[in-house]
N, C-alpha and C. Protein backbone atom coordinates (compact mmCIF):
# COMPACT_ATOMS: atom_id res chain seq x y z
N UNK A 1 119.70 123.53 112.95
CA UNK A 1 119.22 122.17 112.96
C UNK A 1 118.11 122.04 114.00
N UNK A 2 117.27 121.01 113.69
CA UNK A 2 115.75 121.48 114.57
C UNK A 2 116.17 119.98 115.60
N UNK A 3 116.81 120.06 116.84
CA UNK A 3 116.60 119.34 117.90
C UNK A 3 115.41 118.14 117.58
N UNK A 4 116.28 116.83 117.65
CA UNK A 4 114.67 115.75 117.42
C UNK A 4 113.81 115.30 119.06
N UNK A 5 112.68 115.70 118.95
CA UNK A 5 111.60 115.40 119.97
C UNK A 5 110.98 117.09 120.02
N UNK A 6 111.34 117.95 119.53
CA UNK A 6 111.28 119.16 120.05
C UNK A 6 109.46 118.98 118.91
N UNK A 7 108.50 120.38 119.37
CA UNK A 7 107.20 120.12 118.66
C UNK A 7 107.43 120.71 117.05
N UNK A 8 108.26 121.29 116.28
CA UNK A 8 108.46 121.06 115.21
C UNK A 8 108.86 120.38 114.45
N UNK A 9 109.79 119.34 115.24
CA UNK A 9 109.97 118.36 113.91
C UNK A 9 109.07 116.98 114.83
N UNK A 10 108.02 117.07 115.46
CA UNK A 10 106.89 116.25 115.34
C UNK A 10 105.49 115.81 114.30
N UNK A 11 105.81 117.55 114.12
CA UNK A 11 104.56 118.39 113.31
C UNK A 11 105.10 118.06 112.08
N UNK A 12 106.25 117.63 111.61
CA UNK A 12 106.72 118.14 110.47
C UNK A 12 106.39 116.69 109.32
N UNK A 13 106.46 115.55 110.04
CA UNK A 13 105.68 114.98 109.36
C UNK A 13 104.19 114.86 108.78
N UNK A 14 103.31 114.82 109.89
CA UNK A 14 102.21 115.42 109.64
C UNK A 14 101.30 116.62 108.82
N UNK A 15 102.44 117.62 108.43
CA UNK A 15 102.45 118.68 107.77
C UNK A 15 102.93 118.22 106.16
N UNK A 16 103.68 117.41 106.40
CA UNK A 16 104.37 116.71 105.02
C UNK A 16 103.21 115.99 104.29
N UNK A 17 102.69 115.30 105.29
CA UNK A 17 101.50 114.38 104.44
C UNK A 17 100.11 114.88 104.47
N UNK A 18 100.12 116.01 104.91
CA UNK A 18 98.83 116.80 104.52
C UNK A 18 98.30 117.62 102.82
N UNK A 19 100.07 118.28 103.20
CA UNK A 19 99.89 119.18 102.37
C UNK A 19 100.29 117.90 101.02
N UNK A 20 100.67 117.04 100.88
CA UNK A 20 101.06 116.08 99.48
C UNK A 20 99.98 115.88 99.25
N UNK A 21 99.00 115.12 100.30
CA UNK A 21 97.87 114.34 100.16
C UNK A 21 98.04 113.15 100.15
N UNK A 22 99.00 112.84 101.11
CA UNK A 22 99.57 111.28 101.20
C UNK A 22 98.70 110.70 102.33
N UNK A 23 98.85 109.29 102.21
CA UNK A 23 98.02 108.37 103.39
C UNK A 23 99.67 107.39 103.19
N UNK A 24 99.56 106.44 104.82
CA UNK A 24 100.10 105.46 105.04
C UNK A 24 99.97 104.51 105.60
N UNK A 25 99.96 103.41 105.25
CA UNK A 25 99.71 101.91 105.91
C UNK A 25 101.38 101.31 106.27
N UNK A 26 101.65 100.83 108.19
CA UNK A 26 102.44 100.82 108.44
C UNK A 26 102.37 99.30 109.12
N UNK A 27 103.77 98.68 109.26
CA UNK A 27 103.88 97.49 110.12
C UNK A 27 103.25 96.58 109.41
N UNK A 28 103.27 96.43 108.31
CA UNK A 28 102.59 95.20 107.41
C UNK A 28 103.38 94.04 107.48
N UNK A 29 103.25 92.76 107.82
CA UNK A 29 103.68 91.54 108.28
C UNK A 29 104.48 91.41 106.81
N UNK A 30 105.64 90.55 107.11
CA UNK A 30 106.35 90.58 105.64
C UNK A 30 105.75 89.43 104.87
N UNK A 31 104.57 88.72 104.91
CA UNK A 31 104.26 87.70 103.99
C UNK A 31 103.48 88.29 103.74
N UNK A 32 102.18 89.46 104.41
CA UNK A 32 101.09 89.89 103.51
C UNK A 32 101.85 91.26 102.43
N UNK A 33 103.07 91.12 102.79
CA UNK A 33 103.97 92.77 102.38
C UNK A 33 104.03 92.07 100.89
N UNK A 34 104.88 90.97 100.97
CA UNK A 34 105.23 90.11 99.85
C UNK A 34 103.98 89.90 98.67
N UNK A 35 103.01 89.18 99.07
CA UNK A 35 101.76 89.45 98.79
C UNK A 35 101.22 90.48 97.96
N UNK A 36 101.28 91.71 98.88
CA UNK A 36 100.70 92.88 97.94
C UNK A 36 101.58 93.24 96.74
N UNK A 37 102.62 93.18 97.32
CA UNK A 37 103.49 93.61 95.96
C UNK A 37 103.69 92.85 94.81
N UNK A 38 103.34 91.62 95.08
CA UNK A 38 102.86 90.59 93.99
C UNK A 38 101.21 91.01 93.27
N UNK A 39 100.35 90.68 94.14
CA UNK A 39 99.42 91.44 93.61
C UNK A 39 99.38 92.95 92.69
N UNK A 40 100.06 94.10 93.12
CA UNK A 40 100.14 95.42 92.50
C UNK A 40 100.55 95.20 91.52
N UNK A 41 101.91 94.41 90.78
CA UNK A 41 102.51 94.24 89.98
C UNK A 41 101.29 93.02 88.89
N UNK A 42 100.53 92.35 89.14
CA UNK A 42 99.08 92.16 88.61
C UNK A 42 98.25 93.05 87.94
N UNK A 43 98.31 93.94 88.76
CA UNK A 43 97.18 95.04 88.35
C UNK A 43 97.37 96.10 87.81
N UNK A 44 99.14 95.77 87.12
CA UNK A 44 99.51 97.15 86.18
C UNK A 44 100.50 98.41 87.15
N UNK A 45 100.69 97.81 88.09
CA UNK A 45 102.07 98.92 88.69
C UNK A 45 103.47 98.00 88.45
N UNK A 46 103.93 99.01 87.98
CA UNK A 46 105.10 98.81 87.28
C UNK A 46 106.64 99.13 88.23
N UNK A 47 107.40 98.90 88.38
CA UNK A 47 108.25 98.49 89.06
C UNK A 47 109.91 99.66 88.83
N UNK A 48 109.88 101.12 89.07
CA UNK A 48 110.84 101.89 88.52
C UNK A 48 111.80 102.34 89.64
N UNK A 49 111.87 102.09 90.47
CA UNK A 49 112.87 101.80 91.42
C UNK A 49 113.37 101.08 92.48
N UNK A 50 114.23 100.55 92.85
CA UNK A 50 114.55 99.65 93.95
C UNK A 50 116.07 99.36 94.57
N UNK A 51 115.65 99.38 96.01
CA UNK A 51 116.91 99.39 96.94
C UNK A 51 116.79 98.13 97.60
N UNK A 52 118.24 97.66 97.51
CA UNK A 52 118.47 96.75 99.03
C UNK A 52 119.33 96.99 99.80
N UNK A 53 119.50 96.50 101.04
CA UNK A 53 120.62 96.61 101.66
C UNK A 53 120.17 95.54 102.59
N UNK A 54 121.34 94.88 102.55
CA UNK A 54 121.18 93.20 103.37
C UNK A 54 122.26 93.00 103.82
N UNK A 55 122.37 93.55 105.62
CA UNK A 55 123.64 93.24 106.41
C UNK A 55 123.13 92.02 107.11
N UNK A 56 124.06 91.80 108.06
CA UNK A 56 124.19 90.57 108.26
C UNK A 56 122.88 90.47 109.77
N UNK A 57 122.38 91.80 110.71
CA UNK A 57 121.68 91.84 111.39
C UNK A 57 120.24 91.91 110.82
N UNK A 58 120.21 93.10 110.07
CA UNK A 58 119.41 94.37 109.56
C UNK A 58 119.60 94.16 108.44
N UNK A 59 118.50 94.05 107.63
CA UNK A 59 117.83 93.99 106.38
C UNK A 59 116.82 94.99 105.84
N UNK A 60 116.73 95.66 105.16
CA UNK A 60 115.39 96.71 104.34
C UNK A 60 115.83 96.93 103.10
N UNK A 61 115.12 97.16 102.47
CA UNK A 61 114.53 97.41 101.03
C UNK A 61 113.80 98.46 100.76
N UNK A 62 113.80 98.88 99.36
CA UNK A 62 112.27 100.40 99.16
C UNK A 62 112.18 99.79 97.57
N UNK A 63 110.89 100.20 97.36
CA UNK A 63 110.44 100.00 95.96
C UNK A 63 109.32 100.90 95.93
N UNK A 64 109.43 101.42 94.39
CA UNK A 64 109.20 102.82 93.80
C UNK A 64 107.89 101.84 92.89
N UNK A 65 106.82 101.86 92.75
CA UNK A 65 105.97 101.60 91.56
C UNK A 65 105.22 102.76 91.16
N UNK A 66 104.91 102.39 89.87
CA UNK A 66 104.07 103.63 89.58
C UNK A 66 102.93 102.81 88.29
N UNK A 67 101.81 103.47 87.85
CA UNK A 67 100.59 103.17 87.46
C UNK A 67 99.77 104.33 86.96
N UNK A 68 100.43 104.91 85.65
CA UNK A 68 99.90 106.34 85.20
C UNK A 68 100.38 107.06 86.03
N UNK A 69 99.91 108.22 86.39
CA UNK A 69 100.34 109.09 86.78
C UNK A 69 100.64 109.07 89.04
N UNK A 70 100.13 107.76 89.20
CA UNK A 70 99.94 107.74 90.31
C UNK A 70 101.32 106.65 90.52
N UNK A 71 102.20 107.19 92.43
CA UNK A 71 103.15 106.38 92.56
C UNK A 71 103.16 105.80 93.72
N UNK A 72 103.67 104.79 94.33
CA UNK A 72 103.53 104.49 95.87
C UNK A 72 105.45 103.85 96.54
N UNK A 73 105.34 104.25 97.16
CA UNK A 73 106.73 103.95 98.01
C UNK A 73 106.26 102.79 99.11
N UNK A 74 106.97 101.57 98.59
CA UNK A 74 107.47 100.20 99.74
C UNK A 74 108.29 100.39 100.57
N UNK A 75 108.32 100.25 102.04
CA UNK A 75 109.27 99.79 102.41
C UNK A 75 109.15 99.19 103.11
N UNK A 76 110.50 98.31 103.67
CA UNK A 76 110.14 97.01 104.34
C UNK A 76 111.64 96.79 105.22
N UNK A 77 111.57 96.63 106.06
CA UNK A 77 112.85 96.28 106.94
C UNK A 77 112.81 95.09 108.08
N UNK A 78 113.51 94.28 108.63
CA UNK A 78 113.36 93.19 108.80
C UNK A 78 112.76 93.69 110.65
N UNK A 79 112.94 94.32 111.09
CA UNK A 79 112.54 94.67 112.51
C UNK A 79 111.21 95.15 112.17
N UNK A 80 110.60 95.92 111.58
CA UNK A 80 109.09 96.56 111.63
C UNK A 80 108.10 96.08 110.62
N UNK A 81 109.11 95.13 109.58
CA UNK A 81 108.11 94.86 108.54
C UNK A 81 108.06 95.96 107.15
N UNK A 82 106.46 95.95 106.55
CA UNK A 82 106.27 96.71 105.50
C UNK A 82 106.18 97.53 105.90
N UNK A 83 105.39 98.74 105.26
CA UNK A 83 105.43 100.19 105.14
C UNK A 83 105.17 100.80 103.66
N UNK A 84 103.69 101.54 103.50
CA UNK A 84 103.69 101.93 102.28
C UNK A 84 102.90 103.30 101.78
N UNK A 85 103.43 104.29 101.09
CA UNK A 85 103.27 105.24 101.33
C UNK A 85 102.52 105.95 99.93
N UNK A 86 101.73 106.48 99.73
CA UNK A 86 101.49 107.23 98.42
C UNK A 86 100.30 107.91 98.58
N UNK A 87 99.21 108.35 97.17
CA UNK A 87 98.12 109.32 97.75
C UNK A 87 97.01 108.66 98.26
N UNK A 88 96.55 109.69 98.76
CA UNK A 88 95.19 109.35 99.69
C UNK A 88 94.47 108.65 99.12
N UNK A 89 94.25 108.52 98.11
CA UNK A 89 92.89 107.72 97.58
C UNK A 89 93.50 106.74 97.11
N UNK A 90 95.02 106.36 96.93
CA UNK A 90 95.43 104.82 96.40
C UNK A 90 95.75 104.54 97.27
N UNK A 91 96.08 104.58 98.59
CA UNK A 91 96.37 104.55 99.59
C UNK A 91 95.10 103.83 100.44
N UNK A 92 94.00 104.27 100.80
CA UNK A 92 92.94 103.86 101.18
C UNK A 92 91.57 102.70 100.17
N UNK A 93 92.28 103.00 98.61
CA UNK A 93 91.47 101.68 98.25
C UNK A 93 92.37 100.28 98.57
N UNK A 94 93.93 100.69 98.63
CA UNK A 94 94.25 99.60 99.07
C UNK A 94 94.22 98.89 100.67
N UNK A 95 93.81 99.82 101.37
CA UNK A 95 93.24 99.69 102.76
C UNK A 95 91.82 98.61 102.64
N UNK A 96 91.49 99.27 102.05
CA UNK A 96 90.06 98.52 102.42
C UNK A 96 89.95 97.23 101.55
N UNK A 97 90.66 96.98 100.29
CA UNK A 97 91.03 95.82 99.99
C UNK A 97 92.05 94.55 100.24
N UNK A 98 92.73 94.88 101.01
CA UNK A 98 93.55 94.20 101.46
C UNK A 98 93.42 94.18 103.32
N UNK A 99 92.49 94.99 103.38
CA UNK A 99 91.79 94.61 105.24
C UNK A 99 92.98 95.50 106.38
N UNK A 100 93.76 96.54 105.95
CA UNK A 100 94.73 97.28 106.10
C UNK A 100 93.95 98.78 107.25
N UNK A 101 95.13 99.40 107.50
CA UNK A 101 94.38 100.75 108.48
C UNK A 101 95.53 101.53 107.45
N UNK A 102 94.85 102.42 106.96
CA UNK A 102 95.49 103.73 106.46
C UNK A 102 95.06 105.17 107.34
N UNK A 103 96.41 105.79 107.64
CA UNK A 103 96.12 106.61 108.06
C UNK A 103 96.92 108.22 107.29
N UNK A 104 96.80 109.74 107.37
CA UNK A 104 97.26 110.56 107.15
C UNK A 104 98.89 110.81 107.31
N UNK A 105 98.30 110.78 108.96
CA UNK A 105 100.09 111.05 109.50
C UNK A 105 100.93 109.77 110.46
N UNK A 106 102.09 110.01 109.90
CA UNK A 106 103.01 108.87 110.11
C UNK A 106 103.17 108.54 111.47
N UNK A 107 103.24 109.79 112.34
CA UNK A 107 103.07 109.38 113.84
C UNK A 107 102.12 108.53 114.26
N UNK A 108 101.21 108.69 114.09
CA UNK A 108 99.78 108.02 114.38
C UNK A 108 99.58 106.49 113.81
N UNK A 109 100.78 106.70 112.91
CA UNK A 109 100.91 104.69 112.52
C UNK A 109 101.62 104.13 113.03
N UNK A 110 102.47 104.50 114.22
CA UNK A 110 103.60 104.13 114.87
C UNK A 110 102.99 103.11 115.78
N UNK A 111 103.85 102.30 116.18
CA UNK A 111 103.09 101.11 117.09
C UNK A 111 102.97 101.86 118.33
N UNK A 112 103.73 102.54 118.76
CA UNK A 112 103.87 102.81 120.22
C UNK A 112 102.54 104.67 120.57
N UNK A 113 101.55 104.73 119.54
CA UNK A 113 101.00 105.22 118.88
C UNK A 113 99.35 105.26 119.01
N UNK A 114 98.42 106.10 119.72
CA UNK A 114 97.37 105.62 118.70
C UNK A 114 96.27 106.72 118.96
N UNK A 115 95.52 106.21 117.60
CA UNK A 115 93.92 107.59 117.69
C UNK A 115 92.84 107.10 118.73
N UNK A 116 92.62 108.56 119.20
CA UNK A 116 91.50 108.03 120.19
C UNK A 116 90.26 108.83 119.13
């Protein structure tokens, strides 16, 4: 088991979303979260999986859409907000249309986080 903080399982995200070709937009306020996913579901993404779990502190959700051959992962939890994950290039047109920061690796979207 790989010890958490140790430099491989730091890397290991980063390595994850390289080699997929994933981008991620993180900490999305839950009314513009609400929003997009209203919007996507507009523009032909279709709606093929979904979780809740709603305790009485802690709240999150995930939703699976997909749009031809292309898919994106929601998630949303009541402490950090949205979170949304899929490829690089659907990933970043929705950046720049919706006024968003997409980035590669997941560390680097972390609040406590940032690119110089």
């Amino acid at each position: 088991m790989i010890k958490k903080g140790t430099w491989i399982s730091r890397n290991l995200p980063k390595l994850r979303n390289n080699a997929l070709g994933l981008a991620t937009i993180q900490d999305i306020p839950t009314e513009k979260f609400v929003d997009l996913i209203k919007s996507l579901k507009s523009e032909g993404w279709d709606i093929v999986g979904n979780y809740y779990n709603g305790g009485v502190i802690y709240h999150q959700s995930k939703i699976k859409l997909k749009r031809s051959s292309s898919k994106l992962t929601l998630e949303w939890n009541s402490k950090d907000g949205g979170h949304i994950e899929g490829a690089d290039e659907v990933i970043r047109k929705i950046a720049r249309t919706y006024d968003f920061v997409a980035v590669n690796d997941r560390h680097w979207a972390q609040k406590d986080n940032f690119v110089a």
